[in-house]
PDB file of N, CA and C in Angstrom:
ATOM      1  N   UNK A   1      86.841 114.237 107.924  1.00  0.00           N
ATOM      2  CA  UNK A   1      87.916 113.343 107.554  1.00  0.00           C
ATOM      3  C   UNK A   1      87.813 112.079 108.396  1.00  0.00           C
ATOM      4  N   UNK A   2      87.865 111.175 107.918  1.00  0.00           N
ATOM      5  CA  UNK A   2      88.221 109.396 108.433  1.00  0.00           C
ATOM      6  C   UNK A   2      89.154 109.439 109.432  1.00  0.00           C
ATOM      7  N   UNK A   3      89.178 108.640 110.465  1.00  0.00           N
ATOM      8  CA  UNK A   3      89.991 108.405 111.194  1.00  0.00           C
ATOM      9  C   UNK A   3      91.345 107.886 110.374  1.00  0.00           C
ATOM     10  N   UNK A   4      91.060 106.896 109.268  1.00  0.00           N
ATOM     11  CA  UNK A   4      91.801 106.254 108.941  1.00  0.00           C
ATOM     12  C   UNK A   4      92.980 107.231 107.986  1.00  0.00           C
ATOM     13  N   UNK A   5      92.287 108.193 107.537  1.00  0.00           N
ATOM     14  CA  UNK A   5      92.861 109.287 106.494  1.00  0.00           C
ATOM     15  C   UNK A   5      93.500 110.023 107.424  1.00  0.00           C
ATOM     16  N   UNK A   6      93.152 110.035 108.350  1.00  0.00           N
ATOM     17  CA  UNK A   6      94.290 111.277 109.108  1.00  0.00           C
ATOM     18  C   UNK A   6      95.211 110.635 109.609  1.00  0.00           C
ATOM     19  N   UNK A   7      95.288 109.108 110.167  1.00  0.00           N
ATOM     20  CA  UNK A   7      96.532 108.730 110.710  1.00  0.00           C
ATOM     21  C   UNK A   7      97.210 108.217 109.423  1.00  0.00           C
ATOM     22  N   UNK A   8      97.280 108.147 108.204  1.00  0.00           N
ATOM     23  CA  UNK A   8      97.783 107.733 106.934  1.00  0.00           C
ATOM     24  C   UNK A   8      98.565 109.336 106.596  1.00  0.00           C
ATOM     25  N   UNK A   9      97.587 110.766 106.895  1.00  0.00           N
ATOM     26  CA  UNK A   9      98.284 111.789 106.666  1.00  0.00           C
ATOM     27  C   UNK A   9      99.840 111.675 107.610  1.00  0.00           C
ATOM     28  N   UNK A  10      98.656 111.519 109.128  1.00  0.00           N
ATOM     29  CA  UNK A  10     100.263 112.096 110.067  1.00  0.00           C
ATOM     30  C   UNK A  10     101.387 111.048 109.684  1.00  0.00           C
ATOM     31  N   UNK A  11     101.161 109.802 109.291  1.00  0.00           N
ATOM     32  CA  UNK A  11     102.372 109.164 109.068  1.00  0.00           C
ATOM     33  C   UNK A  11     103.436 109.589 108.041  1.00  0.00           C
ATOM     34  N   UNK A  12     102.695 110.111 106.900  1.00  0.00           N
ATOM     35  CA  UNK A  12     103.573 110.900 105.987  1.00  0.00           C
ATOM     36  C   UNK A  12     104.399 111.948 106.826  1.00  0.00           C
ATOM     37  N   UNK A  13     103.162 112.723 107.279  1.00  0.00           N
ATOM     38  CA  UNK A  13     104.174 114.004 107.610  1.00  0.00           C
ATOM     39  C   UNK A  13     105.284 113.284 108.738  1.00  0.00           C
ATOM     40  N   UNK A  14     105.287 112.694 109.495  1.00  0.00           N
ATOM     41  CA  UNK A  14     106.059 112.226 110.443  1.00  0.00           C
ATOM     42  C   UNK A  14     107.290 111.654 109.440  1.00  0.00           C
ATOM     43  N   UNK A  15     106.740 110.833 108.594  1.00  0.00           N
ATOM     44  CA  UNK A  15     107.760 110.209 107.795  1.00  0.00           C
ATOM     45  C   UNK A  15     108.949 111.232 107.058  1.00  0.00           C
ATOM     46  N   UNK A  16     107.999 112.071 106.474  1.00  0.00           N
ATOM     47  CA  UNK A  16     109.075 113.183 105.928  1.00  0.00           C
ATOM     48  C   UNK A  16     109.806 114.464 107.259  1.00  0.00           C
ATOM     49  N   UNK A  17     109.216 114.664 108.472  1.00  0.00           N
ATOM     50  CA  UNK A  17     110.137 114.895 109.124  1.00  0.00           C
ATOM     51  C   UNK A  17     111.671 113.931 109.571  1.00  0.00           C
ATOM     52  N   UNK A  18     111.053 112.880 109.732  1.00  0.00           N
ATOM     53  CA  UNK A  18     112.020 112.149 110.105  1.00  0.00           C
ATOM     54  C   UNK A  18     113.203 112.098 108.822  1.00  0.00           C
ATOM     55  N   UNK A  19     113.109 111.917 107.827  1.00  0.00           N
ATOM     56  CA  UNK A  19     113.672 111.773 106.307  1.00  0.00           C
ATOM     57  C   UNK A  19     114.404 113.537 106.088  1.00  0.00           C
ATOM     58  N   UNK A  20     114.156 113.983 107.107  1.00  0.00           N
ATOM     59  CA  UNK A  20     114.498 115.599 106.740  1.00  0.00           C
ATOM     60  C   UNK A  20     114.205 115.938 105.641  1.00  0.00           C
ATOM     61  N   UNK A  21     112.921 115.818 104.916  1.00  0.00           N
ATOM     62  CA  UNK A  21     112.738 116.076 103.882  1.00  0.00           C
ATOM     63  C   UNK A  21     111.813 117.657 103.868  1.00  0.00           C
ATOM     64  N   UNK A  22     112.076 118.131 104.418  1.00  0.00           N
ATOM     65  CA  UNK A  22     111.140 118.740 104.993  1.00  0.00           C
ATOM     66  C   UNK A  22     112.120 120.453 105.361  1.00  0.00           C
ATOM     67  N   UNK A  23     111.493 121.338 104.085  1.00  0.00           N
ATOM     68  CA  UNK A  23     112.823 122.720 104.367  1.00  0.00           C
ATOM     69  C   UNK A  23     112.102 123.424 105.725  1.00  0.00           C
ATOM     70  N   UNK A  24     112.909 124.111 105.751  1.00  0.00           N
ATOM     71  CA  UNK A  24     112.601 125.182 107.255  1.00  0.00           C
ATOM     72  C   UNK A  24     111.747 125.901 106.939  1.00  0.00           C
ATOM     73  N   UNK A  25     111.254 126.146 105.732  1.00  0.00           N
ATOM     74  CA  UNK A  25     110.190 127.183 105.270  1.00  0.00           C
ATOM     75  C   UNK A  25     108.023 126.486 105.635  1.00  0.00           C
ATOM     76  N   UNK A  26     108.629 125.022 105.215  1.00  0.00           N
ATOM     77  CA  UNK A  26     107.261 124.112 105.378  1.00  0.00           C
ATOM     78  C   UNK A  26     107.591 123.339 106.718  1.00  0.00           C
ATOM     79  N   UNK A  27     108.199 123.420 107.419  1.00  0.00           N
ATOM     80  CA  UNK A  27     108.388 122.822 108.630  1.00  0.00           C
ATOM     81  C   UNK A  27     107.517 122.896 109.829  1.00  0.00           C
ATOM     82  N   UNK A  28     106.991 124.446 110.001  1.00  0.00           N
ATOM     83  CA  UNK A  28     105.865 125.273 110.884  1.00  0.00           C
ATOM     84  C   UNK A  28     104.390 124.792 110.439  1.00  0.00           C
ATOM     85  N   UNK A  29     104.275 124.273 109.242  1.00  0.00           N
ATOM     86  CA  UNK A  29     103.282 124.361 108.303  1.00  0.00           C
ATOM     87  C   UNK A  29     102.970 122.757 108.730  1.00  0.00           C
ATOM     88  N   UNK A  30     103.941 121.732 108.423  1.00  0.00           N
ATOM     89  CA  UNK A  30     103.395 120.477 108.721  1.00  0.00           C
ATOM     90  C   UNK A  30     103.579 119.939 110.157  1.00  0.00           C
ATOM     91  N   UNK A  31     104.232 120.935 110.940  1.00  0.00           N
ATOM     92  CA  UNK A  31     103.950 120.615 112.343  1.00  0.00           C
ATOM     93  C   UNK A  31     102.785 120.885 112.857  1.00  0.00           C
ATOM     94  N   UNK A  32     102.014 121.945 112.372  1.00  0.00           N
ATOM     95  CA  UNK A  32     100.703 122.573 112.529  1.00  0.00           C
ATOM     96  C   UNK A  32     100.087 121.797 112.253  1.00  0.00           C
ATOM     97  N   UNK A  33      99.679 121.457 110.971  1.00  0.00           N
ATOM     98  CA  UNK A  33      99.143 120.141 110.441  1.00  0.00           C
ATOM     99  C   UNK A  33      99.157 118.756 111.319  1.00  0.00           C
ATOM    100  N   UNK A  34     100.152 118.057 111.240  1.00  0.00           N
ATOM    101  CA  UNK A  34     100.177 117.128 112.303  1.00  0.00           C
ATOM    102  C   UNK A  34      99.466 117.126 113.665  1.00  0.00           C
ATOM    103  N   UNK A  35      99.665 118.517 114.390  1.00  0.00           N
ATOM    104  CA  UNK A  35      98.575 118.888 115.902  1.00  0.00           C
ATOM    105  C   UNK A  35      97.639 118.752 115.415  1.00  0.00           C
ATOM    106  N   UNK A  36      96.730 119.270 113.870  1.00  0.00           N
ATOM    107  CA  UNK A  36      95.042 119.315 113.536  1.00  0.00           C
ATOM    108  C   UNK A  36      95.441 117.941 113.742  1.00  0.00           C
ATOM    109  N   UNK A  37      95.647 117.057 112.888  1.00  0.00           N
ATOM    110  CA  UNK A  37      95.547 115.632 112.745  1.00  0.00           C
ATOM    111  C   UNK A  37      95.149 114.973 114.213  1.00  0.00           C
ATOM    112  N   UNK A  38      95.842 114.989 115.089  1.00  0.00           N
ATOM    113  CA  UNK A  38      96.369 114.554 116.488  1.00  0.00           C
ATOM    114  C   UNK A  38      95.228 114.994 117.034  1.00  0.00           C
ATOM    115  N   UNK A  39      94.579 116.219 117.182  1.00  0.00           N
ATOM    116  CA  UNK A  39      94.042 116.525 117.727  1.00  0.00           C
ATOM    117  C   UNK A  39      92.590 115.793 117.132  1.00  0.00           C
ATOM    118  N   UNK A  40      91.770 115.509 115.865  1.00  0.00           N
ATOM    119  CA  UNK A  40      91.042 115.374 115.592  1.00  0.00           C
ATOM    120  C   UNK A  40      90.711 113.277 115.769  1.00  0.00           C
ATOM    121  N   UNK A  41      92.369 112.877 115.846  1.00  0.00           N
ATOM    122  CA  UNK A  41      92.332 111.263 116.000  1.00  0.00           C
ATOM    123  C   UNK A  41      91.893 111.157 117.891  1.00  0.00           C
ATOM    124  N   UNK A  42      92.413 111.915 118.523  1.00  0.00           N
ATOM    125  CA  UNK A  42      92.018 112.253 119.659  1.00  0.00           C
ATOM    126  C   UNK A  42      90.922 112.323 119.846  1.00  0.00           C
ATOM    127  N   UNK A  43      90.238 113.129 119.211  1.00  0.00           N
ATOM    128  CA  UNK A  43      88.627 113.195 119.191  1.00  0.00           C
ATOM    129  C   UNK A  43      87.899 112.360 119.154  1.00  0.00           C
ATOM    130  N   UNK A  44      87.971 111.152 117.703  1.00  0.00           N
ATOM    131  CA  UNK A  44      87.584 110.352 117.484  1.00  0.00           C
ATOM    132  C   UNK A  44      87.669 108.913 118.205  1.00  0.00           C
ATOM    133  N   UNK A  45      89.092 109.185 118.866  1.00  0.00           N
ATOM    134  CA  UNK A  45      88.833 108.031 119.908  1.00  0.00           C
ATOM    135  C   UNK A  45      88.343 108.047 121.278  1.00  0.00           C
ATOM    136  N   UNK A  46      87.984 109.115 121.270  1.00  0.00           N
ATOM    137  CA  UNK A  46      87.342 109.801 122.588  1.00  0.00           C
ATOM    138  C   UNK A  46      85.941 109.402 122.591  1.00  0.00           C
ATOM    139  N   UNK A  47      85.215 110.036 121.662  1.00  0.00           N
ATOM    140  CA  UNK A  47      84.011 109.643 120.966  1.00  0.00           C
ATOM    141  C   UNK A  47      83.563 108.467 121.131  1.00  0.00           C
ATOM    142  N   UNK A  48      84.505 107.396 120.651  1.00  0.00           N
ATOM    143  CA  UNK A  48      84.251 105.963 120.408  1.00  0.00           C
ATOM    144  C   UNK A  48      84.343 105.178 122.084  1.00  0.00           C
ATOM    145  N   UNK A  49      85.180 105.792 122.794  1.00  0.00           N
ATOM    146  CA  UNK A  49      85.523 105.343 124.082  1.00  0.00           C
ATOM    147  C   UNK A  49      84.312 105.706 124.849  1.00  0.00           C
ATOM    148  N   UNK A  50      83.753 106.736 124.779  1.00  0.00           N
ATOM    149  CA  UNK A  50      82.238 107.347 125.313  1.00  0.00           C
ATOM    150  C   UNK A  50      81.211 106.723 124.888  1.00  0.00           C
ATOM    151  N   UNK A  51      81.220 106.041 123.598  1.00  0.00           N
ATOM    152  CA  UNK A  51      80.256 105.187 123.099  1.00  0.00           C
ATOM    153  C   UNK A  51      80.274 103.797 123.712  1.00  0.00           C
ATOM    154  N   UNK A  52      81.325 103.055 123.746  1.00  0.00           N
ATOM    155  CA  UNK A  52      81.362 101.937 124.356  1.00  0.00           C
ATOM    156  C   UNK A  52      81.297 102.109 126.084  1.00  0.00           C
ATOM    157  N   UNK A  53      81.420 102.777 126.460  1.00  0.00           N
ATOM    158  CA  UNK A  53      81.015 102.743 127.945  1.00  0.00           C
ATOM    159  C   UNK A  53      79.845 103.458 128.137  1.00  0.00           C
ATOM    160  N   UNK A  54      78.740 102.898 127.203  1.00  0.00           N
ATOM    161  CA  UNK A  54      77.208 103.956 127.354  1.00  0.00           C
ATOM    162  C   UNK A  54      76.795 102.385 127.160  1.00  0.00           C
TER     163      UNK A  54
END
């Protein structure tokens, strides 16, 4: 996945937490989601930060 596609995901999901749109049943589900996200934009700027200081 794109850097750019995952921070376009987490903004949704962020967006619809914030909007309470979001039942208690899918709540666990897109918080989970959001950490993959986070965790993988993390990555990628990690990556890129290791590249420019080489």
């Amino acid at each position: 996945m794109k850097y750019e596609a995952a921070v376009k995901e987490l903004q949704m999901i962020v967006n619809e937490l914030e909007s309470d749109a979001v039942d208690m049943d899918n709540l666990l589900e897109k918080v989970k989601r959001a950490k993959e996200l986070l965790v993988l934009c993390k990555g990628k700027l990690r990556h890129i930060e290791e590249e420019i200081e080489l």
